[in-house]
PDB file of N, CA and C in Angstrom:
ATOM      1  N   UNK A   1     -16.355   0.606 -96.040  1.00  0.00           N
ATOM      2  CA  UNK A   1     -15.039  -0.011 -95.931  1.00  0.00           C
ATOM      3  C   UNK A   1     -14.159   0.571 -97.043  1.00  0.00           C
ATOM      4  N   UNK A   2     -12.928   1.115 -96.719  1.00  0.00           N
ATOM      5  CA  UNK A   2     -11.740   1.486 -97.910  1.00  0.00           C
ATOM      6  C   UNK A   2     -11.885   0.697 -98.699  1.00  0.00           C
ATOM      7  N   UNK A   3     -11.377   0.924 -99.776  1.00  0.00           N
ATOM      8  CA  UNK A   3     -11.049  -0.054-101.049  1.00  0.00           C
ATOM      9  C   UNK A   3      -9.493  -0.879-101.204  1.00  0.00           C
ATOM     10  N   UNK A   4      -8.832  -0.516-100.011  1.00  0.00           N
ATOM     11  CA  UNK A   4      -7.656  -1.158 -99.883  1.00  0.00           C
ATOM     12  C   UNK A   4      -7.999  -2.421 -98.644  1.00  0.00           C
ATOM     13  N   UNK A   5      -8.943  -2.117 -97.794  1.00  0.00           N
ATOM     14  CA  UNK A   5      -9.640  -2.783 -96.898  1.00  0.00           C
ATOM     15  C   UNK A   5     -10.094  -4.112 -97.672  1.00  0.00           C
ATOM     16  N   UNK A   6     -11.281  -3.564 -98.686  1.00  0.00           N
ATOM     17  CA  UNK A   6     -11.602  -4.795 -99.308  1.00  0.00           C
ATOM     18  C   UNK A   6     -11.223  -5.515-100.325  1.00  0.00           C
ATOM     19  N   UNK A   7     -10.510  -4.968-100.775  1.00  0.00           N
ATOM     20  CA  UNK A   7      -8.773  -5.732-101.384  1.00  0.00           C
ATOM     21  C   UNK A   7      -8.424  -7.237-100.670  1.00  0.00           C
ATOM     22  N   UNK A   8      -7.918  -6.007 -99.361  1.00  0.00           N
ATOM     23  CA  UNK A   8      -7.414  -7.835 -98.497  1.00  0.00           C
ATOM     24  C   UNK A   8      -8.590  -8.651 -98.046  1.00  0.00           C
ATOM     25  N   UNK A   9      -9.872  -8.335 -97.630  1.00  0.00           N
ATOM     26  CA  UNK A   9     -10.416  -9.036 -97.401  1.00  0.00           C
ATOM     27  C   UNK A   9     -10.762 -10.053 -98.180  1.00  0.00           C
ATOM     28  N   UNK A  10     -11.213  -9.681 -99.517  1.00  0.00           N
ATOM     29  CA  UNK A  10     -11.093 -10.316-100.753  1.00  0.00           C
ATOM     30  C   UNK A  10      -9.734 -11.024-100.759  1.00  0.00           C
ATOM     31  N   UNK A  11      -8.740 -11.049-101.145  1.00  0.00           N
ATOM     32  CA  UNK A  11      -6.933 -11.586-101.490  1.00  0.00           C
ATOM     33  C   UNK A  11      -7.769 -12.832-100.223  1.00  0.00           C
ATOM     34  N   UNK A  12      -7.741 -12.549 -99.020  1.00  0.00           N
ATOM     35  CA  UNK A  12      -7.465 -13.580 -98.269  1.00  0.00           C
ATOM     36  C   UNK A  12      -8.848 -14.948 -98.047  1.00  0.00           C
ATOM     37  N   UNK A  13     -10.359 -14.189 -99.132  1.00  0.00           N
ATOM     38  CA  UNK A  13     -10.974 -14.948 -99.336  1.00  0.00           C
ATOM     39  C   UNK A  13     -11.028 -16.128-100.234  1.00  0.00           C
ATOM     40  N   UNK A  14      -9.888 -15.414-101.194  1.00  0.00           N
ATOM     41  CA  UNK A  14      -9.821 -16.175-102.959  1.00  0.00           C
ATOM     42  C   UNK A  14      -8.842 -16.956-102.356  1.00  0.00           C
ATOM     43  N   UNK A  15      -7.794 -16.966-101.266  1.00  0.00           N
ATOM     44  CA  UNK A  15      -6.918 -17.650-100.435  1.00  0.00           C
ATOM     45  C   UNK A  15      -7.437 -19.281-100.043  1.00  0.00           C
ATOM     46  N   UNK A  16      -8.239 -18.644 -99.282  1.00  0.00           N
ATOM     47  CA  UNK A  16      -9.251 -20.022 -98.628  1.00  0.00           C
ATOM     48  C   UNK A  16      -9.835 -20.750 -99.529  1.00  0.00           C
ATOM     49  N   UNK A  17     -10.906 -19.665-100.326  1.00  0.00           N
ATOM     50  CA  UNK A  17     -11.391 -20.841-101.480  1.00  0.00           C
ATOM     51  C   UNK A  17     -10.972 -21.524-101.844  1.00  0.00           C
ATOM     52  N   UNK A  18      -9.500 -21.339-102.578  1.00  0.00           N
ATOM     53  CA  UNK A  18      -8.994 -21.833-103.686  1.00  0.00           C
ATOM     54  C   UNK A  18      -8.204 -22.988-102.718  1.00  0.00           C
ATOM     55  N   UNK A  19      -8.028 -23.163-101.079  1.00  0.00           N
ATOM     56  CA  UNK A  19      -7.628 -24.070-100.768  1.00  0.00           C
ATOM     57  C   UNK A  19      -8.386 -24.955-100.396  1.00  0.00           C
ATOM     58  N   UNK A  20      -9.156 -24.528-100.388  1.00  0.00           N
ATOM     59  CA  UNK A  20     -10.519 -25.583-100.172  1.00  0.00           C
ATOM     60  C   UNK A  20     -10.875 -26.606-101.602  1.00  0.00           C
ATOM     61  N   UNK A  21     -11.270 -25.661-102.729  1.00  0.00           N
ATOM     62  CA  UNK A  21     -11.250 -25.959-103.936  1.00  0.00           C
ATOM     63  C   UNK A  21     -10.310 -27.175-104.259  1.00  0.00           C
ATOM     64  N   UNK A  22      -9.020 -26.610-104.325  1.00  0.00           N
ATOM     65  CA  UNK A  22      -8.046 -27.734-104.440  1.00  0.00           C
ATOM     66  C   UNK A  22      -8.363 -28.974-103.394  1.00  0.00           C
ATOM     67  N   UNK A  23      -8.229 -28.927-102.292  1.00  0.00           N
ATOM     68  CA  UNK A  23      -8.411 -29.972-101.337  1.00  0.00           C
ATOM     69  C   UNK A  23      -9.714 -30.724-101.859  1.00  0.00           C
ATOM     70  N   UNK A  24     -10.765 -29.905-102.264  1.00  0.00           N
ATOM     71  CA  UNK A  24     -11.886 -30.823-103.023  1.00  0.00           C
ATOM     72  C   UNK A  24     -11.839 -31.600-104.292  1.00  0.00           C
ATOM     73  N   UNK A  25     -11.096 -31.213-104.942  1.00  0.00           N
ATOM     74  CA  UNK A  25     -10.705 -31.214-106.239  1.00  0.00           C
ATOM     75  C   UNK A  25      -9.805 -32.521-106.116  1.00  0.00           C
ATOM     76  N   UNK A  26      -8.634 -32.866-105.159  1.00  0.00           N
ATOM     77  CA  UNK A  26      -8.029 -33.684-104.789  1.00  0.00           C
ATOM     78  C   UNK A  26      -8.757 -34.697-104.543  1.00  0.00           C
ATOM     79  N   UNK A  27      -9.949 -34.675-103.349  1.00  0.00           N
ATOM     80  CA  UNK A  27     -10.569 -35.885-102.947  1.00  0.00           C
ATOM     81  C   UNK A  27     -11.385 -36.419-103.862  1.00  0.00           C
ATOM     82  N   UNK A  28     -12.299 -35.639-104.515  1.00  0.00           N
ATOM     83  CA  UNK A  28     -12.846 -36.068-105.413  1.00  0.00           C
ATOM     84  C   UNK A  28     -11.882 -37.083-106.633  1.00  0.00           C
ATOM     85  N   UNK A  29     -11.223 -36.666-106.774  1.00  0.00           N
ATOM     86  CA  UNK A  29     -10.097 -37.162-108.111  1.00  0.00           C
ATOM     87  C   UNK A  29      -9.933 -38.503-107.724  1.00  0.00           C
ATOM     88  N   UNK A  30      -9.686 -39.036-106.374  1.00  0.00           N
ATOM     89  CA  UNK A  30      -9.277 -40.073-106.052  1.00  0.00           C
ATOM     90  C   UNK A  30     -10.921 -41.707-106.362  1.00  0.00           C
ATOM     91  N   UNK A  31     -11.584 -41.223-106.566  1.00  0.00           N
ATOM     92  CA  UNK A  31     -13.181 -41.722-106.089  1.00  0.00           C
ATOM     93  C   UNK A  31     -13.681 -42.217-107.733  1.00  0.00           C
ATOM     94  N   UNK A  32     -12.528 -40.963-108.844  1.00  0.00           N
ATOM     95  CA  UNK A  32     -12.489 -41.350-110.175  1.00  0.00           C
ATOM     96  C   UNK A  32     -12.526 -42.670-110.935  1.00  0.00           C
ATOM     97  N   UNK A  33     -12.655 -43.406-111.511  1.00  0.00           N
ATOM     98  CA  UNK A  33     -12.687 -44.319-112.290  1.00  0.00           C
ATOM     99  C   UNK A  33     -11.665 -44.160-112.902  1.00  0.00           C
ATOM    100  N   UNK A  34     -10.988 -45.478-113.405  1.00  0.00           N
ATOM    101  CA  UNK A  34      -9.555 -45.221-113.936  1.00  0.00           C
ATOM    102  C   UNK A  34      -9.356 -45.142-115.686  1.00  0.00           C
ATOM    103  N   UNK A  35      -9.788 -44.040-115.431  1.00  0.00           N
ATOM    104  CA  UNK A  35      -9.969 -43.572-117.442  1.00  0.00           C
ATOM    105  C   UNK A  35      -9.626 -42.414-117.477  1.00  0.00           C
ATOM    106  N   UNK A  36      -8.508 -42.273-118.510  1.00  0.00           N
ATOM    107  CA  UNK A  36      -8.119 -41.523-118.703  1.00  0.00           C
ATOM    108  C   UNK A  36      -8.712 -39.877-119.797  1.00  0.00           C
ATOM    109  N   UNK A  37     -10.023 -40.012-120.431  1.00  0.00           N
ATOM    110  CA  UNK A  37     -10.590 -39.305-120.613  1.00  0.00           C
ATOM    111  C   UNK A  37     -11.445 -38.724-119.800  1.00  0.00           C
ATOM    112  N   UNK A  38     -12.038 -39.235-118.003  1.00  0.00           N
ATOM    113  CA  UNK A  38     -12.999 -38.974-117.191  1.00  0.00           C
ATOM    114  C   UNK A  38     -11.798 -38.167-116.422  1.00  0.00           C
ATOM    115  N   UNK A  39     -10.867 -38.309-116.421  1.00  0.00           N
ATOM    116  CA  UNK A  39      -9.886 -37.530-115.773  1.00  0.00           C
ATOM    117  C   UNK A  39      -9.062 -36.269-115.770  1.00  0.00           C
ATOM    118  N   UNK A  40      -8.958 -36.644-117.560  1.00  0.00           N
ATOM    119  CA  UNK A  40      -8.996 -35.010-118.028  1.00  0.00           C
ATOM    120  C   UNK A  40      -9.803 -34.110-118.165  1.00  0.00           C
ATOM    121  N   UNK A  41     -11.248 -34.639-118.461  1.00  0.00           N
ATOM    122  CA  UNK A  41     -12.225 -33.539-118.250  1.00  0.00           C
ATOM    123  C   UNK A  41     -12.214 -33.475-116.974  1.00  0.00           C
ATOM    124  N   UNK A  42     -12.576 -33.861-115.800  1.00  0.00           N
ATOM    125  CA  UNK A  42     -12.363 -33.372-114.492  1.00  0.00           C
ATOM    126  C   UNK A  42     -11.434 -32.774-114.106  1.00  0.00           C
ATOM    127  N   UNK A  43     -10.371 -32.567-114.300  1.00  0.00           N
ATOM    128  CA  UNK A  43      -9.293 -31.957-114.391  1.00  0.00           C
ATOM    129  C   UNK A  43      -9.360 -30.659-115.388  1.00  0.00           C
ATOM    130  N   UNK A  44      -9.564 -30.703-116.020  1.00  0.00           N
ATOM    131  CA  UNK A  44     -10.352 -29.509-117.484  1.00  0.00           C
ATOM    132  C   UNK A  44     -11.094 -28.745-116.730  1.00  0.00           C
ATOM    133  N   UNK A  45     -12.048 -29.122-116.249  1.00  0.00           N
ATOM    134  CA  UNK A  45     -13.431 -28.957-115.363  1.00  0.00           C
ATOM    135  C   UNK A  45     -13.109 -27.992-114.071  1.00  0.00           C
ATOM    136  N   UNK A  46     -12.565 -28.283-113.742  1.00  0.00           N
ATOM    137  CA  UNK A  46     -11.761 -28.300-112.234  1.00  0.00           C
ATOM    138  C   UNK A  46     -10.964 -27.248-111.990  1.00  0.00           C
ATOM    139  N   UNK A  47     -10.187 -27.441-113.514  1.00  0.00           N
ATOM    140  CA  UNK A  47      -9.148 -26.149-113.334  1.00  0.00           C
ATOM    141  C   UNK A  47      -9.391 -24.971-113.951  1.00  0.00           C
ATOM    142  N   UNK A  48     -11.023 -24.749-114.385  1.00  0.00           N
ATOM    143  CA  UNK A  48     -11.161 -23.898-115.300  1.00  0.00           C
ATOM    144  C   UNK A  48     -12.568 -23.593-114.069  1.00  0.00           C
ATOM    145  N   UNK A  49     -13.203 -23.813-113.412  1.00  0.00           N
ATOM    146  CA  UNK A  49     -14.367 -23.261-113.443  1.00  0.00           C
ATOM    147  C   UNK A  49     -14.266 -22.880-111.619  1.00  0.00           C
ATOM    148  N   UNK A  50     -13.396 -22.540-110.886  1.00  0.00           N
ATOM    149  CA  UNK A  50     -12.953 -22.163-110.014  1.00  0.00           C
ATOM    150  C   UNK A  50     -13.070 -20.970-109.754  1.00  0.00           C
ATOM    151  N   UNK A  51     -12.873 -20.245-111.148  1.00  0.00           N
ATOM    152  CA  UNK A  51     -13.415 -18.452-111.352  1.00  0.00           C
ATOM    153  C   UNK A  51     -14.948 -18.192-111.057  1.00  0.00           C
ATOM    154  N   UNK A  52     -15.790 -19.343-111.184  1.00  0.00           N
ATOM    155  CA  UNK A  52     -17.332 -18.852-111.429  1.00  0.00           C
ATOM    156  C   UNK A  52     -17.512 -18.505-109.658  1.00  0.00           C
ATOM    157  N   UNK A  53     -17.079 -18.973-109.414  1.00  0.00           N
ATOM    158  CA  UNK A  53     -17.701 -18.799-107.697  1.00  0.00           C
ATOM    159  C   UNK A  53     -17.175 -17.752-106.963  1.00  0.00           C
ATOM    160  N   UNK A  54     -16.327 -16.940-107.751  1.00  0.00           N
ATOM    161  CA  UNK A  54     -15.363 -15.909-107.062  1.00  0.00           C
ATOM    162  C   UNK A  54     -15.427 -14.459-107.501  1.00  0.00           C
ATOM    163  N   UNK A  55     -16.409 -14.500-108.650  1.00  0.00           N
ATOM    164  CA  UNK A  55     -16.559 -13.415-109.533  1.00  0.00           C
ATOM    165  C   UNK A  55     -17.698 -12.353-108.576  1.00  0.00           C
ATOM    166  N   UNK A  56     -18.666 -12.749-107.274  1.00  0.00           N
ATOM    167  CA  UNK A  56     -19.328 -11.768-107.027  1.00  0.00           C
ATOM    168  C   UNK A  56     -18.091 -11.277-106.037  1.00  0.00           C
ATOM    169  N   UNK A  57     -17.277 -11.957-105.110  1.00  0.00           N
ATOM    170  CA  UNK A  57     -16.015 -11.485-104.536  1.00  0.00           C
ATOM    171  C   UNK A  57     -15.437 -10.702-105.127  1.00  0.00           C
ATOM    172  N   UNK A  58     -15.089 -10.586-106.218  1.00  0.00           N
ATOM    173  CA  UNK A  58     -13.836  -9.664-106.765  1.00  0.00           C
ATOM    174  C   UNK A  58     -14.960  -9.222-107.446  1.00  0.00           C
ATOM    175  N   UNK A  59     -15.932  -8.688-107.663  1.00  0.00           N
ATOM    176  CA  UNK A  59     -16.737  -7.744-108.182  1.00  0.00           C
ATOM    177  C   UNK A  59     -16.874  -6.765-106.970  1.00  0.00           C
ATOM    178  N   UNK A  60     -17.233  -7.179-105.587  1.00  0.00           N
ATOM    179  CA  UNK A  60     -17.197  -6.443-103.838  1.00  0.00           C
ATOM    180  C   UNK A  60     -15.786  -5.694-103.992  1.00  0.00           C
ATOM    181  N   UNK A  61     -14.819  -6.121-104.025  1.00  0.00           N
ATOM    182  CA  UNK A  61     -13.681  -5.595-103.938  1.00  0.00           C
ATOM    183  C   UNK A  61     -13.219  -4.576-104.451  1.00  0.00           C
ATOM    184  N   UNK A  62     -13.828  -4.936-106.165  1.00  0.00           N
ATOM    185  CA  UNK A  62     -13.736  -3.808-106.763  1.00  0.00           C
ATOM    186  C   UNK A  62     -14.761  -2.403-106.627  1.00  0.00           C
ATOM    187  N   UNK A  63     -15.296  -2.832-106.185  1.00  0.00           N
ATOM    188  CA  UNK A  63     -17.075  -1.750-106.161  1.00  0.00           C
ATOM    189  C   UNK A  63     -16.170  -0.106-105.363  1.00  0.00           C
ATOM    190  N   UNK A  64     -16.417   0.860-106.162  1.00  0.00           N
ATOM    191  CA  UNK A  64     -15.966   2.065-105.860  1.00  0.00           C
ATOM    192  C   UNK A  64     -17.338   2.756-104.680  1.00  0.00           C
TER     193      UNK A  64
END
């Protein structure tokens, strides 16, 4: 596959994830306990570790 090929295939995977992600990220939030320190780390949590699951993707993409 070109490398401009797996570019988009990639772009439009990190697409989905990340709407999925969010949409999970949302439902979950709601199910929270109402404390405001369980919220920022989930939120901390949440908005930071979204990269781990995407790194063998954009490692494919990049592969010469």
């Amino acid at each position: 596959m070109p490398p401009r090929a797996r570019r988009l295939v990639a772009s439009i995977g990190v697409l989905a994830f990340l709407a999925f992600w969010v949409w999970g990220a949302v439902t979950l939030s709601t199910r929270l306990p109402d404390n405001f320190l369980i919220e920022l780390l989930f939120y901390a949590l949440a908005g930071t570790c979204w990269g781990l699951p995407l790194i063998p993707l954009l490692k494919w993409a990049e592969r010469g």
